[in-house]
Protein backbone atom coordinates (compact mmCIF):
# COMPACT_ATOMS: atom_id res chain seq x y z
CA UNK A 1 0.00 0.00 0.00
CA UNK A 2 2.78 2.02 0.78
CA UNK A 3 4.50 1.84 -2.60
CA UNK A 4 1.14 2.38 -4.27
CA UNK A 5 0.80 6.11 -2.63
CA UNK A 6 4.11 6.98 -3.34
CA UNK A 7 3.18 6.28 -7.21
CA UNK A 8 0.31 8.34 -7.11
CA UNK A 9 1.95 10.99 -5.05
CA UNK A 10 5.20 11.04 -7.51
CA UNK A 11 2.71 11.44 -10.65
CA UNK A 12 0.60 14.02 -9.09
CA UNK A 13 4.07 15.56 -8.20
CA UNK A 14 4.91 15.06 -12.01
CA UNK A 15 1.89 16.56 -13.37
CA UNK A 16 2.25 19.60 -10.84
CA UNK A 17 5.47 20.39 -12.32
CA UNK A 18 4.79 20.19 -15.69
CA UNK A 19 1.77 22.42 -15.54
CA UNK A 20 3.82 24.92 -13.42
CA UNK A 21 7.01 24.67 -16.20
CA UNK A 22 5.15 26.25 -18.69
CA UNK A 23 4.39 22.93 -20.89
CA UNK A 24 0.60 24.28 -21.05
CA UNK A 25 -0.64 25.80 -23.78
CA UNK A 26 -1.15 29.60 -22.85
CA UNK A 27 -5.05 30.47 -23.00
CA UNK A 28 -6.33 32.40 -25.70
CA UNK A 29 -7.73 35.33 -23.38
CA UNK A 30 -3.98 35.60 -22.45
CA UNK A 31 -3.02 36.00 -26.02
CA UNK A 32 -5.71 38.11 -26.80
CA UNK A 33 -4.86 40.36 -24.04
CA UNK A 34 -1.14 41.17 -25.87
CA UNK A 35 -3.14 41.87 -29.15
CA UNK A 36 -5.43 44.45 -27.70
CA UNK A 37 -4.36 47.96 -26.90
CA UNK A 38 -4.93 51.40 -29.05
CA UNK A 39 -1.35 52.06 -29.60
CA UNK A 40 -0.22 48.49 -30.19
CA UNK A 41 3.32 47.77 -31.22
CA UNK A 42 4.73 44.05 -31.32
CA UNK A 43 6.33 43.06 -28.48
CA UNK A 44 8.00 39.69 -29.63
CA UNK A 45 9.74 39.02 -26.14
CA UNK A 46 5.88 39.29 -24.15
CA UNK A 47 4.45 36.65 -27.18
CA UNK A 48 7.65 34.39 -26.44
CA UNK A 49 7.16 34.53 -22.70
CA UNK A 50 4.03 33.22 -22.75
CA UNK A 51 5.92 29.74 -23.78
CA UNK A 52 5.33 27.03 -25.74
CA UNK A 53 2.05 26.91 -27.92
CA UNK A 54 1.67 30.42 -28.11
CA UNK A 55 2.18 29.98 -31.99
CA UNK A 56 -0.49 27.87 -31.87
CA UNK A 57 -3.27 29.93 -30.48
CA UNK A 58 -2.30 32.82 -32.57
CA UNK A 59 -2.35 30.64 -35.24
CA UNK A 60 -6.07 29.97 -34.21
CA UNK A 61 -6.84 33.73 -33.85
CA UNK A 62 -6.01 34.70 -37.25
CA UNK A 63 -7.86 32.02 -38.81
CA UNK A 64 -11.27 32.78 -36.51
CA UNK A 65 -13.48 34.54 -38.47
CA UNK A 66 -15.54 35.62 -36.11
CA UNK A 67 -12.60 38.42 -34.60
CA UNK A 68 -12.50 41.45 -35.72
CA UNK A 69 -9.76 42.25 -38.22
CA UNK A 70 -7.50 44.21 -36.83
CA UNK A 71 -6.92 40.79 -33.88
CA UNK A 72 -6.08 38.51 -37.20
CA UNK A 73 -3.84 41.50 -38.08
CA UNK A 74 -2.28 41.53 -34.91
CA UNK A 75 -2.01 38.00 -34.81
CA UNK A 76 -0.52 37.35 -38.15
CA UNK A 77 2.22 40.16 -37.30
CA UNK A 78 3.15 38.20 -33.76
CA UNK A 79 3.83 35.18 -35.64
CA UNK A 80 6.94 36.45 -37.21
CA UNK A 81 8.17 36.18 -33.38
CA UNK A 82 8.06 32.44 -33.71
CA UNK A 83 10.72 31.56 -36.75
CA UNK A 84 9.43 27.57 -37.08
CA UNK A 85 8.83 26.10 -39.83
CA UNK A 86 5.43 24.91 -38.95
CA UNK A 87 4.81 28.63 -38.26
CA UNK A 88 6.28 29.63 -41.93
CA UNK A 89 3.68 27.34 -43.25
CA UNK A 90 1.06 28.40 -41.89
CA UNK A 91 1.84 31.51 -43.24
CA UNK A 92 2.47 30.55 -46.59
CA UNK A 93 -0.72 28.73 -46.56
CA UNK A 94 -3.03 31.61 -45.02
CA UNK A 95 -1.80 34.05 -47.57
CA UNK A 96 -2.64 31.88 -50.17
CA UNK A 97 -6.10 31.35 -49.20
CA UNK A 98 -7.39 33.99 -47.54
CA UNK A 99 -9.10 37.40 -48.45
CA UNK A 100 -6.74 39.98 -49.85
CA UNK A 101 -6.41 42.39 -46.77
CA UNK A 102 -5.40 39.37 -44.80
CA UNK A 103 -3.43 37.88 -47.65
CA UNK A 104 -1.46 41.38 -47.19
CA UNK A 105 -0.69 40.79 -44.02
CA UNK A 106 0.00 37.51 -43.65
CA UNK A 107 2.64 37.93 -46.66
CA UNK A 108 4.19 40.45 -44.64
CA UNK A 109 4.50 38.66 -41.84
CA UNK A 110 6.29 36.00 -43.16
CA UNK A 111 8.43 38.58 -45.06
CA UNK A 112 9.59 39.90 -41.62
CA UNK A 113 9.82 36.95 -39.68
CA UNK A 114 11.30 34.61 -42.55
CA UNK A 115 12.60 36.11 -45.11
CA UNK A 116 16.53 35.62 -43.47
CA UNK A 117 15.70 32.62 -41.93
CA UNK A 118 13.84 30.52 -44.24
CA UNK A 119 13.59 32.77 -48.05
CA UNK A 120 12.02 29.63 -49.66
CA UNK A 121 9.07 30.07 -47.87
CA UNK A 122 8.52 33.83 -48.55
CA UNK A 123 10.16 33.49 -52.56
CA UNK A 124 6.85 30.66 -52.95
CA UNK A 125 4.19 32.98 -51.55
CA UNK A 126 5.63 35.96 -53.50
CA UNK A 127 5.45 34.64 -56.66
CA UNK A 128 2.01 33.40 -56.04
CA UNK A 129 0.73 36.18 -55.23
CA UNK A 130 2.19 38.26 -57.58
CA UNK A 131 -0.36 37.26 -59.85
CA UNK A 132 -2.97 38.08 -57.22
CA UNK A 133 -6.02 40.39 -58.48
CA UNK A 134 -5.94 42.70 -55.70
CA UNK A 135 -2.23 45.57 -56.97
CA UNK A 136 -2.11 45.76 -52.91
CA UNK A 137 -1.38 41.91 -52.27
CA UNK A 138 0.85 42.23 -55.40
CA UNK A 139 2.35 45.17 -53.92
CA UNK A 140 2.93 43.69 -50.91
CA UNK A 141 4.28 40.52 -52.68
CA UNK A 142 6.62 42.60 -54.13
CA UNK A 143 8.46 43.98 -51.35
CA UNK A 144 8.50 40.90 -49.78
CA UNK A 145 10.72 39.73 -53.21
CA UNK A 146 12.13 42.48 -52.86
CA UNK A 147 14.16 41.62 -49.88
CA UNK A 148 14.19 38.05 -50.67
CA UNK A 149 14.87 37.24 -54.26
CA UNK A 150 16.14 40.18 -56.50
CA UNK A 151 15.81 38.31 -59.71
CA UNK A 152 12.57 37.02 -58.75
CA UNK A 153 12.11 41.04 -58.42
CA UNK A 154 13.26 41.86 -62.06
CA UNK A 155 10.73 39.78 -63.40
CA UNK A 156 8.16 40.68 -61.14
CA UNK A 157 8.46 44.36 -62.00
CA UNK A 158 8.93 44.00 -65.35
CA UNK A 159 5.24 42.18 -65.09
CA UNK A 160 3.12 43.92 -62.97
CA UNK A 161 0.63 45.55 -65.33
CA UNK A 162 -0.29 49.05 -62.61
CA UNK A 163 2.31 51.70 -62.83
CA UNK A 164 1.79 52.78 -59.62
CA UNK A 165 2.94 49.36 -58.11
CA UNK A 166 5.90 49.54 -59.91
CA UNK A 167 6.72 53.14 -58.65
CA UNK A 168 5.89 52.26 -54.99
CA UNK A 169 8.10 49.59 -55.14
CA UNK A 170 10.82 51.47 -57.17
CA UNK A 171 11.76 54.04 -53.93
């Protein structure tokens, strides 16, 4: 008997620690909090803080429909704080599938949080959305080629039908 309640005293011991060693997934109120605020700037360190998983759940936010837009914008942007590649491809795969203001920023994103780190990720959504309807996701794909893939660039300039594109990205 007495070996049976040291068992169940070292695994409730076990599970004590793990849930104190930051192993849990942060809640998504917690998240939301760092997203919130008029004047709101990234703050990569607080996002990393909140430990493992927090990729996750902002993953979740951007892709909840039922936020407002300027969360999923928020949320997109923290993800560049998280260089995985299970991150990057999310990214690559929201952008790709989304509605253009989102598409925007989730291009960016991954242009800022990947373009050093992992370029293949960043050159693919680029050039996919460089045919994109919308001249703003195009812009945006641009500068993320920009940055990552000068001849990609060329090319890209030298087929992007709106002038204006083409001087925005010029300066």
């Amino acid at each position: 008997m007495t070996q049976k309640k040291l068992v169940n005293t070292g695994l409730v011991g076990l599970l004590m620690l793990l849930a104190t060693t930051g192993w849990a997934v942060p809640p998504h109120s917690q998240v939301l909090g760092l997203l919130e605020g008029r004047h709101w700037q990234l703050n990569a360190a607080a996002f990393r803080k909140l430990g493992p998983g927090t990729e996750t759940v902002l993953q979740e936010l951007a892709d909840n429909e039922s936020l407002t837009n300027y969360l999923r914008f928020r949320a997109l942007e923290a993800l560049s704080a998280f260089p995985e590649d299970e991150t990057a491809a999310f990214l690559e795969t929201f952008s790709q599938r989304t509605e253009p203001a989102l598409a925007r920023r989730g291009v960016e994103a991954l242009a800022r949080g990947f373009g050093q780190t992992h370029p293949q990720h960043v050159q693919r959504t680029a050039a996919a959305l460089s045919r994109h309807p919308s001249p703003q996701v195009r812009l945006s794909a641009g500068r993320a080629l920009k940055g990552t893939a000068p001849e990609q660039f060329q090319r890209f300039m030298r087929a992007e039908p709106e002038v204006w594109v083409r001087e925005a990205l010029s300066r």
